[in-house]
Each structure stands twice: as structure tokens, then as C-alpha cells.
N, C-alpha and C. Protein backbone atom coordinates (compact mmCIF):
# COMPACT_ATOMS: atom_id res chain seq x y z
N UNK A 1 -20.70 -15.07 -7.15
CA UNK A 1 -19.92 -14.60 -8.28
C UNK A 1 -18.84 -13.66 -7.78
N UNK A 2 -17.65 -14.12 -7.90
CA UNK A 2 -16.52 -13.29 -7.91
C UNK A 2 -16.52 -11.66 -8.65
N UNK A 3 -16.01 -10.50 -7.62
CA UNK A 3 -16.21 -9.31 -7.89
C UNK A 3 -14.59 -8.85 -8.32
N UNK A 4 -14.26 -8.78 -9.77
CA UNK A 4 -13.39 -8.35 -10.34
C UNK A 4 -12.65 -7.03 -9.84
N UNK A 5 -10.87 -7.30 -9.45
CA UNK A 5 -10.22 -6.22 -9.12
C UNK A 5 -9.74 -5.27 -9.79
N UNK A 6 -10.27 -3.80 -9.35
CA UNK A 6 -10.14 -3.22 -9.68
C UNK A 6 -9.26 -2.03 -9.41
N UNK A 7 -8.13 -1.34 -10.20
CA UNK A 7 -7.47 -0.93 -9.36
C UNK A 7 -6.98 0.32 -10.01
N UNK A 8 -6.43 1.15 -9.55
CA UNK A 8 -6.67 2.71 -9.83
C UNK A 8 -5.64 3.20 -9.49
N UNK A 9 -4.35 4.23 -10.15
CA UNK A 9 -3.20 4.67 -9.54
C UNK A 9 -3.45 6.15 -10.10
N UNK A 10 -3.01 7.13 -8.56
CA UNK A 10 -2.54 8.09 -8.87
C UNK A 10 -1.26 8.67 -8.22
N UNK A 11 -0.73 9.45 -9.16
CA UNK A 11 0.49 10.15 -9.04
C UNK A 11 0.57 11.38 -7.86
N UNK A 12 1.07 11.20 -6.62
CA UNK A 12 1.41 12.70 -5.39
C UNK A 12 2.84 12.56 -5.29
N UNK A 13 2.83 13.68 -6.13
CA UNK A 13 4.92 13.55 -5.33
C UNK A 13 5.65 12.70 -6.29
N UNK A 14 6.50 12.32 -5.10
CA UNK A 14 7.10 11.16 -5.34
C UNK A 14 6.91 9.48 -4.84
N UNK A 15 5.33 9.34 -4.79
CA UNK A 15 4.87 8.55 -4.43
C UNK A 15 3.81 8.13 -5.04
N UNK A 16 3.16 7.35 -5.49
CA UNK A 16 1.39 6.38 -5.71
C UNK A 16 0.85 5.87 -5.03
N UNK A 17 -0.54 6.19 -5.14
CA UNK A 17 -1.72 5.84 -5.17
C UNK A 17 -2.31 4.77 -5.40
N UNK A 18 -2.25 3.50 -5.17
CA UNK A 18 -3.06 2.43 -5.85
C UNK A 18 -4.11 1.69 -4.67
N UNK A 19 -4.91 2.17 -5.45
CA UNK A 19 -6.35 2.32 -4.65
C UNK A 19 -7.14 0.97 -5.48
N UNK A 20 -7.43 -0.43 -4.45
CA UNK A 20 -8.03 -1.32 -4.99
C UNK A 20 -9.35 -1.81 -4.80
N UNK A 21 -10.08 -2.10 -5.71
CA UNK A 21 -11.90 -2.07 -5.21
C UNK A 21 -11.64 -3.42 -5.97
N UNK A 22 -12.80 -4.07 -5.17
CA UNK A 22 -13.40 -5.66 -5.10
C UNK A 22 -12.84 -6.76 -4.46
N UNK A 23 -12.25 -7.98 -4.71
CA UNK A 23 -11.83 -9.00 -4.71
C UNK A 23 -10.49 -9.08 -4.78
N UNK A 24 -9.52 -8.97 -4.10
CA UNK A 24 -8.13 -9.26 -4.00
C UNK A 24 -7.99 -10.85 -3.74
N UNK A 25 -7.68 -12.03 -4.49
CA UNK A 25 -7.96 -13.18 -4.10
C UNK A 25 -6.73 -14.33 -5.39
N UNK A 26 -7.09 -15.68 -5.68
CA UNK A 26 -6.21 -16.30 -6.56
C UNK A 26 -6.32 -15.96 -7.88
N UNK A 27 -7.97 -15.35 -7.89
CA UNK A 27 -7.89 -15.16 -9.29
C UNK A 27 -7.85 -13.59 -9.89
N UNK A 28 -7.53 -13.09 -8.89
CA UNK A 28 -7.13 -11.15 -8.95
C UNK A 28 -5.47 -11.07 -8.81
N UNK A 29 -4.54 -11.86 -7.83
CA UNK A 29 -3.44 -11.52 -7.42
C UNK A 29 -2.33 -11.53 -8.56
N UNK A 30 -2.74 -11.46 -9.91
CA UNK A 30 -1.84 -12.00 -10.89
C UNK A 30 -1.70 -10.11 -11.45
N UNK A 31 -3.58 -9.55 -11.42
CA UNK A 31 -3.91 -8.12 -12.01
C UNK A 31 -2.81 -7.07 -10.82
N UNK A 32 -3.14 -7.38 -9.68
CA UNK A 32 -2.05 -6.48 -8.81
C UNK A 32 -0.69 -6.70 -9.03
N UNK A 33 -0.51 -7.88 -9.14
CA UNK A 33 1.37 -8.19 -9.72
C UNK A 33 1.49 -7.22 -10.59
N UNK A 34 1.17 -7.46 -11.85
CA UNK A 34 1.10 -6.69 -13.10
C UNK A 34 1.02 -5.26 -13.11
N UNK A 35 0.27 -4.45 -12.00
CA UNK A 35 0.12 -2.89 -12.08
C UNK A 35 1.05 -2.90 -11.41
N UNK A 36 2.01 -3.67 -10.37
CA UNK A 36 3.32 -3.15 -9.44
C UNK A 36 4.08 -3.02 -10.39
N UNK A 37 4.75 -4.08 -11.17
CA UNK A 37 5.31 -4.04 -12.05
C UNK A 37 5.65 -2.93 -13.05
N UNK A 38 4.42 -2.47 -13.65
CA UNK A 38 4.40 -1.79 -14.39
C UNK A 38 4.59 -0.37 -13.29
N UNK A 39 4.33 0.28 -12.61
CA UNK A 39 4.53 1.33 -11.28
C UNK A 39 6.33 1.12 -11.46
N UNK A 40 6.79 0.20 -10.83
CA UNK A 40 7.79 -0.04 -11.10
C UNK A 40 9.06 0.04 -12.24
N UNK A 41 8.34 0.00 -13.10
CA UNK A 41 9.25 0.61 -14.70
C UNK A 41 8.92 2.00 -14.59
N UNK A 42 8.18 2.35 -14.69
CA UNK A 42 8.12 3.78 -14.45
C UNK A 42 9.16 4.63 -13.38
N UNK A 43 9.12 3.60 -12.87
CA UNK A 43 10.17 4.46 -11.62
C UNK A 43 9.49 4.85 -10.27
N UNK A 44 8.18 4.67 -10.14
CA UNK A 44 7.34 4.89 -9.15
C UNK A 44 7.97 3.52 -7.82
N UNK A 45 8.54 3.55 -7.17
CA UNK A 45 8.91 2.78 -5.93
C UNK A 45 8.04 2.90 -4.83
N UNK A 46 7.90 4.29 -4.56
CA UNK A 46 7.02 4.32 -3.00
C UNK A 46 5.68 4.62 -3.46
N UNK A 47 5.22 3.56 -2.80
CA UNK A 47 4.25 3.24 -2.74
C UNK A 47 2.99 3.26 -1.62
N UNK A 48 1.34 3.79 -2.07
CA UNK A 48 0.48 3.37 -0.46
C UNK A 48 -0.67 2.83 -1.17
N UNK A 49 -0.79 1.47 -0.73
CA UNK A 49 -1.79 0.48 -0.88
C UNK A 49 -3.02 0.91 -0.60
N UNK A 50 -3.92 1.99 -1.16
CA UNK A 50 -5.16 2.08 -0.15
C UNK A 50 -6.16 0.71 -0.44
N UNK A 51 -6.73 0.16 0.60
CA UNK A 51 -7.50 -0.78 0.63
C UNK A 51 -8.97 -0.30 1.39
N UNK A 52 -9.48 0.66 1.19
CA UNK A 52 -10.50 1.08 2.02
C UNK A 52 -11.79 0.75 1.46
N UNK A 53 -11.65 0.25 -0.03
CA UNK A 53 -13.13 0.08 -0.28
C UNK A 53 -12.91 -1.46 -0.80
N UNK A 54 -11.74 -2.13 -0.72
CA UNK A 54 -11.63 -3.52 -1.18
C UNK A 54 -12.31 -4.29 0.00
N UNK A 55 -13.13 -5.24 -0.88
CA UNK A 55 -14.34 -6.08 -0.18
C UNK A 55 -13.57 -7.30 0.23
N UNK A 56 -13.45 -8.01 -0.27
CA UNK A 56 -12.60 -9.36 -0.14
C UNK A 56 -10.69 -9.46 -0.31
N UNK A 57 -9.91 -10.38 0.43
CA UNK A 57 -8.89 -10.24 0.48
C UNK A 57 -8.60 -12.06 0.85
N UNK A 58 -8.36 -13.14 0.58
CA UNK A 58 -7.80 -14.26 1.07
C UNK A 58 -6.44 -14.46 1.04
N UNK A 59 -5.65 -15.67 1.63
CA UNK A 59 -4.35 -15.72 1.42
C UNK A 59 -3.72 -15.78 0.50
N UNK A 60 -4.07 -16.10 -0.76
CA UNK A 60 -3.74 -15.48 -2.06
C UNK A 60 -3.45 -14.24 -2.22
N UNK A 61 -4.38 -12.93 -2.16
CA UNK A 61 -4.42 -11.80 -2.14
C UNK A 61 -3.35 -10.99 -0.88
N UNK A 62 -3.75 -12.22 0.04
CA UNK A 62 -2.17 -11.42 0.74
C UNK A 62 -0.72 -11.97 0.40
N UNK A 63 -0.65 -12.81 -0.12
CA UNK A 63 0.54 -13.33 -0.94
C UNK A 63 0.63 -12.82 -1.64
N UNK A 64 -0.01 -11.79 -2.18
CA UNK A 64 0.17 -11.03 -4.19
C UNK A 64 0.76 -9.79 -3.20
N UNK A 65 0.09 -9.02 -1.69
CA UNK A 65 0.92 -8.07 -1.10
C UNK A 65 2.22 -8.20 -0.86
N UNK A 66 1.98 -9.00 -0.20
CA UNK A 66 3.61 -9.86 -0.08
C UNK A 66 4.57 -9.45 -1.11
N UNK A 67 4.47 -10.43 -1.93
CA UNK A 67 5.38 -10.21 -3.19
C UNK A 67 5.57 -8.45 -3.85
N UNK A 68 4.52 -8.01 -3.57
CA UNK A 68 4.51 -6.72 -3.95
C UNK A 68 5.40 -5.89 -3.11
N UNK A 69 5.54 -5.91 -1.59
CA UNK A 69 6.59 -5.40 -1.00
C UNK A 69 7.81 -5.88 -0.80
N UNK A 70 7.69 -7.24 -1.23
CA UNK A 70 9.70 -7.37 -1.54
C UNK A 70 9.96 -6.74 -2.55
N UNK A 71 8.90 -6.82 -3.95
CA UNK A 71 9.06 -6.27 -4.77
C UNK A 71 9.87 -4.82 -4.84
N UNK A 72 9.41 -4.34 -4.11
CA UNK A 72 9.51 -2.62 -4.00
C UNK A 72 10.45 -2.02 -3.61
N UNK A 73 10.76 -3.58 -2.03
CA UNK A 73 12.36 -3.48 -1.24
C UNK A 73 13.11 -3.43 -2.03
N UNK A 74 12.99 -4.64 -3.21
CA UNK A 74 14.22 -4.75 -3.92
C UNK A 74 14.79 -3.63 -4.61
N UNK A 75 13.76 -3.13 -5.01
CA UNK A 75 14.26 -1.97 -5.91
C UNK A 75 14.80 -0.79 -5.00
N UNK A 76 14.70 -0.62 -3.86
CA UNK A 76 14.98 0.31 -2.87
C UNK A 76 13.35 1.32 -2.66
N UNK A 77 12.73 0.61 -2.82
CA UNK A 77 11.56 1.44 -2.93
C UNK A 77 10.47 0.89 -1.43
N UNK A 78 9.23 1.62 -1.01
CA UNK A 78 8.47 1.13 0.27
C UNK A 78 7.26 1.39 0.55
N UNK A 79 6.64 0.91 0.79
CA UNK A 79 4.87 0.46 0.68
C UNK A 79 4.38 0.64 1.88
N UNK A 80 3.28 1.33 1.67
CA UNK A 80 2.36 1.63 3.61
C UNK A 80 0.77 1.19 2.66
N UNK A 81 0.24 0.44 3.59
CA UNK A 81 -1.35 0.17 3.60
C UNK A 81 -2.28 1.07 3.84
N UNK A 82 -3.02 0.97 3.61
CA UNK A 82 -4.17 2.59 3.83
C UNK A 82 -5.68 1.48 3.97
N UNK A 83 -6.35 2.15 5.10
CA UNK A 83 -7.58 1.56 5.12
C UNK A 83 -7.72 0.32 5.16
N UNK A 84 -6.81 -0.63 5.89
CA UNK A 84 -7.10 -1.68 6.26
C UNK A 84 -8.70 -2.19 6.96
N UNK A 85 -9.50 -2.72 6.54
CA UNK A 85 -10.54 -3.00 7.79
C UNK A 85 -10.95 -4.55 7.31
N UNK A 86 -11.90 -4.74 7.55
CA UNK A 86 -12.89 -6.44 7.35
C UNK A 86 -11.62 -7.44 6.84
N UNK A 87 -11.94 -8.34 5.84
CA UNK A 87 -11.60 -9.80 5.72
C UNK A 87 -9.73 -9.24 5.48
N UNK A 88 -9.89 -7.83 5.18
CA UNK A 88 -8.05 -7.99 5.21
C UNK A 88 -7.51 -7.56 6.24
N UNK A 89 -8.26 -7.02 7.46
CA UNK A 89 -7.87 -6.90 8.46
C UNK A 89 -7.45 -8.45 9.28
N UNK A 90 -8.20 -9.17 9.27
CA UNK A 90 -8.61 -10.52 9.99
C UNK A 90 -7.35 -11.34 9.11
N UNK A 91 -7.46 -11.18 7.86
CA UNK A 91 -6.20 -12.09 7.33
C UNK A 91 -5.02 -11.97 7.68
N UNK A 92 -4.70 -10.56 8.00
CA UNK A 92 -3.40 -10.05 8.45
C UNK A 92 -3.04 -10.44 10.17
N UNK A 93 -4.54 -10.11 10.61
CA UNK A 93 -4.61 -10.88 12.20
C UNK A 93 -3.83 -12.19 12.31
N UNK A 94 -4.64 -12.87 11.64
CA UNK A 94 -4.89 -14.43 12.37
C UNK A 94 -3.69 -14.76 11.58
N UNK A 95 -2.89 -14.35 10.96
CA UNK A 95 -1.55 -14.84 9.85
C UNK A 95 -0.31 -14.15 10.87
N UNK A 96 -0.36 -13.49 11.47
CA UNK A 96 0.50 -12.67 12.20
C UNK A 96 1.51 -11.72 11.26
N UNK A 97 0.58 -11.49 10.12
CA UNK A 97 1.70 -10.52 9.46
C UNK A 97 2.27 -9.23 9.84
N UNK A 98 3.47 -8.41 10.07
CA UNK A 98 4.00 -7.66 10.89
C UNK A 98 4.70 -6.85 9.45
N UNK A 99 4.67 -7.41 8.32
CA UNK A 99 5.55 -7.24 7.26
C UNK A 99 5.34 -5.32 7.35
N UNK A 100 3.77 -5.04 6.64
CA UNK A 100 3.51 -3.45 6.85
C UNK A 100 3.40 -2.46 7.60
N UNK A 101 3.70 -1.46 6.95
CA UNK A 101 3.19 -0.24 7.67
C UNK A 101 1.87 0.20 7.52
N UNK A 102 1.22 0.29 8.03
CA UNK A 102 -0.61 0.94 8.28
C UNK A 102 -1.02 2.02 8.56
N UNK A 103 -1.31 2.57 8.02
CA UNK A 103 -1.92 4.10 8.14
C UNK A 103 -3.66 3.69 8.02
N UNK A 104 -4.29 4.60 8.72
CA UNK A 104 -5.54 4.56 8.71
C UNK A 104 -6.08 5.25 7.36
N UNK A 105 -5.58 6.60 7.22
CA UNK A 105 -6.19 7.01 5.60
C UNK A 105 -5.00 6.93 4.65
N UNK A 106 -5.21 6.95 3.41
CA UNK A 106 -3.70 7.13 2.48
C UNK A 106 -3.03 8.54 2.03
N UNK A 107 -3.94 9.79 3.05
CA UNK A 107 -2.67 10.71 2.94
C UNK A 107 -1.97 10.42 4.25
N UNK A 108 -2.49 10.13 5.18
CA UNK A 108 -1.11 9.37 6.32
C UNK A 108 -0.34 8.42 5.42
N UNK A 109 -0.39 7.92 5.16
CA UNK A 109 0.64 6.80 4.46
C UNK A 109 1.42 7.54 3.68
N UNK A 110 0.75 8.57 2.88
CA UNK A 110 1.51 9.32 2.26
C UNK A 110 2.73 10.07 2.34
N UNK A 111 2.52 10.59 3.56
CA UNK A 111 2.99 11.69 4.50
C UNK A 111 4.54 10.39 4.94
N UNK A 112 3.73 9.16 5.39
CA UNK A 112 5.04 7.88 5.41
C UNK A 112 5.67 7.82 4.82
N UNK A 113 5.58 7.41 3.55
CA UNK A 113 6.50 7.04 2.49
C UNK A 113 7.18 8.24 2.21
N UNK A 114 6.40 9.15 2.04
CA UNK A 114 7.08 9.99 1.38
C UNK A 114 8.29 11.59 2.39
N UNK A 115 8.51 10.90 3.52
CA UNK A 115 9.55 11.24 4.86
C UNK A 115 10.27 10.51 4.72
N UNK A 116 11.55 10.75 4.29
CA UNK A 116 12.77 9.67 4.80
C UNK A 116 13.37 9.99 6.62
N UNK A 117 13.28 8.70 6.94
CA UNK A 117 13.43 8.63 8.45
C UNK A 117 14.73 9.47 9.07
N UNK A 118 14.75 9.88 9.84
CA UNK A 118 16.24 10.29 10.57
C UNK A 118 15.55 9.94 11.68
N UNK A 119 16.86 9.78 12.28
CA UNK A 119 17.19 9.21 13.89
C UNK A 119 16.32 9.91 14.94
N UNK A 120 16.10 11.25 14.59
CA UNK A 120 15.39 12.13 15.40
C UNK A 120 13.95 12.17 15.51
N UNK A 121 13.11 11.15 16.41
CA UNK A 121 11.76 11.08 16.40
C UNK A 121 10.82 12.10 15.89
N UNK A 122 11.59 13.25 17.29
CA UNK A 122 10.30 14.41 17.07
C UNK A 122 10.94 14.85 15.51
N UNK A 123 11.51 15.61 15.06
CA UNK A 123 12.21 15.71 13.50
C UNK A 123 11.01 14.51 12.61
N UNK A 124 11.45 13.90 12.93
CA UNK A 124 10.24 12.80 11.90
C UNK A 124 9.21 13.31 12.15
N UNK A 125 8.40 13.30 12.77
CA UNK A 125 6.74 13.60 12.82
C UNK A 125 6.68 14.93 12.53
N UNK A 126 7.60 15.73 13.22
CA UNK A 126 7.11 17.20 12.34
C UNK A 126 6.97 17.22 10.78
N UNK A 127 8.27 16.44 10.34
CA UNK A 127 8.17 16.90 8.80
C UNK A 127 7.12 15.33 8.27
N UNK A 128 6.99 14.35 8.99
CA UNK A 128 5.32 13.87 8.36
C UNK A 128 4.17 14.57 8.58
N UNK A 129 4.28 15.74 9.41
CA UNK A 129 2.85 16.20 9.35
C UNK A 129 2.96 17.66 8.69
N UNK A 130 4.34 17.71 8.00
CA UNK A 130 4.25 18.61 7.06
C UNK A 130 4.19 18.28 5.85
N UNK A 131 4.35 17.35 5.71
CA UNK A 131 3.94 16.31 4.34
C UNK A 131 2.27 16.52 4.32
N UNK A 132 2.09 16.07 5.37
CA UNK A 132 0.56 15.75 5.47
C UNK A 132 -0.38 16.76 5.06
N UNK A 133 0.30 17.72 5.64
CA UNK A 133 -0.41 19.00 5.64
C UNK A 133 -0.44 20.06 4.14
N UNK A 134 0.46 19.28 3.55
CA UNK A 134 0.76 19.70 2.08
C UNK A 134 -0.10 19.26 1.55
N UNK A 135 -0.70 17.89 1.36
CA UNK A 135 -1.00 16.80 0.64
C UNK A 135 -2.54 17.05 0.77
N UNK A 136 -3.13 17.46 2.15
CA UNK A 136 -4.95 18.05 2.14
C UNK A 136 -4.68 19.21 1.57
């Protein structure tokens, strides 16, 4: 029996939260369209996918990611993954997807999205880990 997705947004900053539990798959990827969307009217653009307690993920479910980060491009907006591990790790493997950014927890991702890049490496990581350090 299929385990219904479930999915959860919260507001840091100028960024969200959407934290998904169960089944990311053909018959879930329509419920994640729909909460981007709606994130999206709101004005919410940047975005971090946490996936740390989502059980299942097939190529469906990574096609609903997919679409979700052109989505986001389009609008000028940008998406980091959080907690990648099991069947959506392996999908992303064996597919060779390169599309995301990955953070291990979603206040790293956080700390991502929510740094606009300059040219200057070290400059970047200082002020992501002053993000970061805001955000615990």
C-alpha cells in the first residue's frame, strides 16, 4: 500500500522549508507540483527541499523535482535538496542527475539559498556560515 505525501512548509527568511514525508512517486508528484505553485504565488522562490524522512522517490517523483526547479528558475528563484539518502539518493545516481544543489541538513541549504554568490570564494563561505550560524 502506497504511503501518501506528505508535505510541510515553513517560512526562514527569505526562503522555505518544504519538508516531504512518504512516497514521492506518479501518484504523489501532482501534490508537490501544487504546493510549488502555490509557494510560488506567494512570492516564496528560494527554496530547500528537505527530503530526510521521505521513504520512497521513483522517476516520477524525480520528474515532479525536476519541474519544480525550472519552475523556480523561471521565476528567478533556486532550490537546494536537504537530506538526500536511500531510493532518492540511488535515483539521482543511476539517472546522472547533476541538476541540484545538496546540502546534507536543510539549515546548510539554507545558509545556500539564502547567500547570493559573489565572485569571491572565501567572501561566500564566510557569509554562508553566517547565515548558518543565524539560522541554529
Amino acid at each position: 500500500m502506497a504511503i501518501p505525501l506528505e508535505i510541510t512548509v515553513s517560512d526562514h527568511q527569505a526562503a522555505s522549508v518544504v519538508a516531504l514525508a512518504g512516497e514521492l512517486d506518479i501518484a504523489t508528484g501532482d501534490v508537490l507540483r501544487g504546493a510549488i505553485e502555490d509557494l510560488i504565488q506567494r512570492g516564496r522562490t528560494k527554496l530547500v527541499v528537505d527530503a530526510s524522512v521521505l521513504q520512497f522517490c521513483d522517476s516520477y517523483g524525480l520528474e515532479a523535482l525536476l519541474e519544480t526547479h525550472d519552475a523556480l528558475k523561471g521565476v528567478g528563484g533556486s532550490m537546494c535538496l536537504a537530506g538526500v539518502h536511500g531510493v532518492l539518493r540511488l535515483v539521482l545516481d543511476v539517472t546522472g542527475t547533476d541538476t541540484f544543489t545538496i546540502k546534507e541538513t536543510p539549515a546548510e541549504a539554507l545558509a545556500d539559498v539564502l547567500v547570493a554568490p559573489t565572485r569571491d570564494a572565501a567572501l561566500n563561505e564566510r557569509r554562508k556560515k553566517s547565515a548558518l550560524s543565524s539560522l541554529v
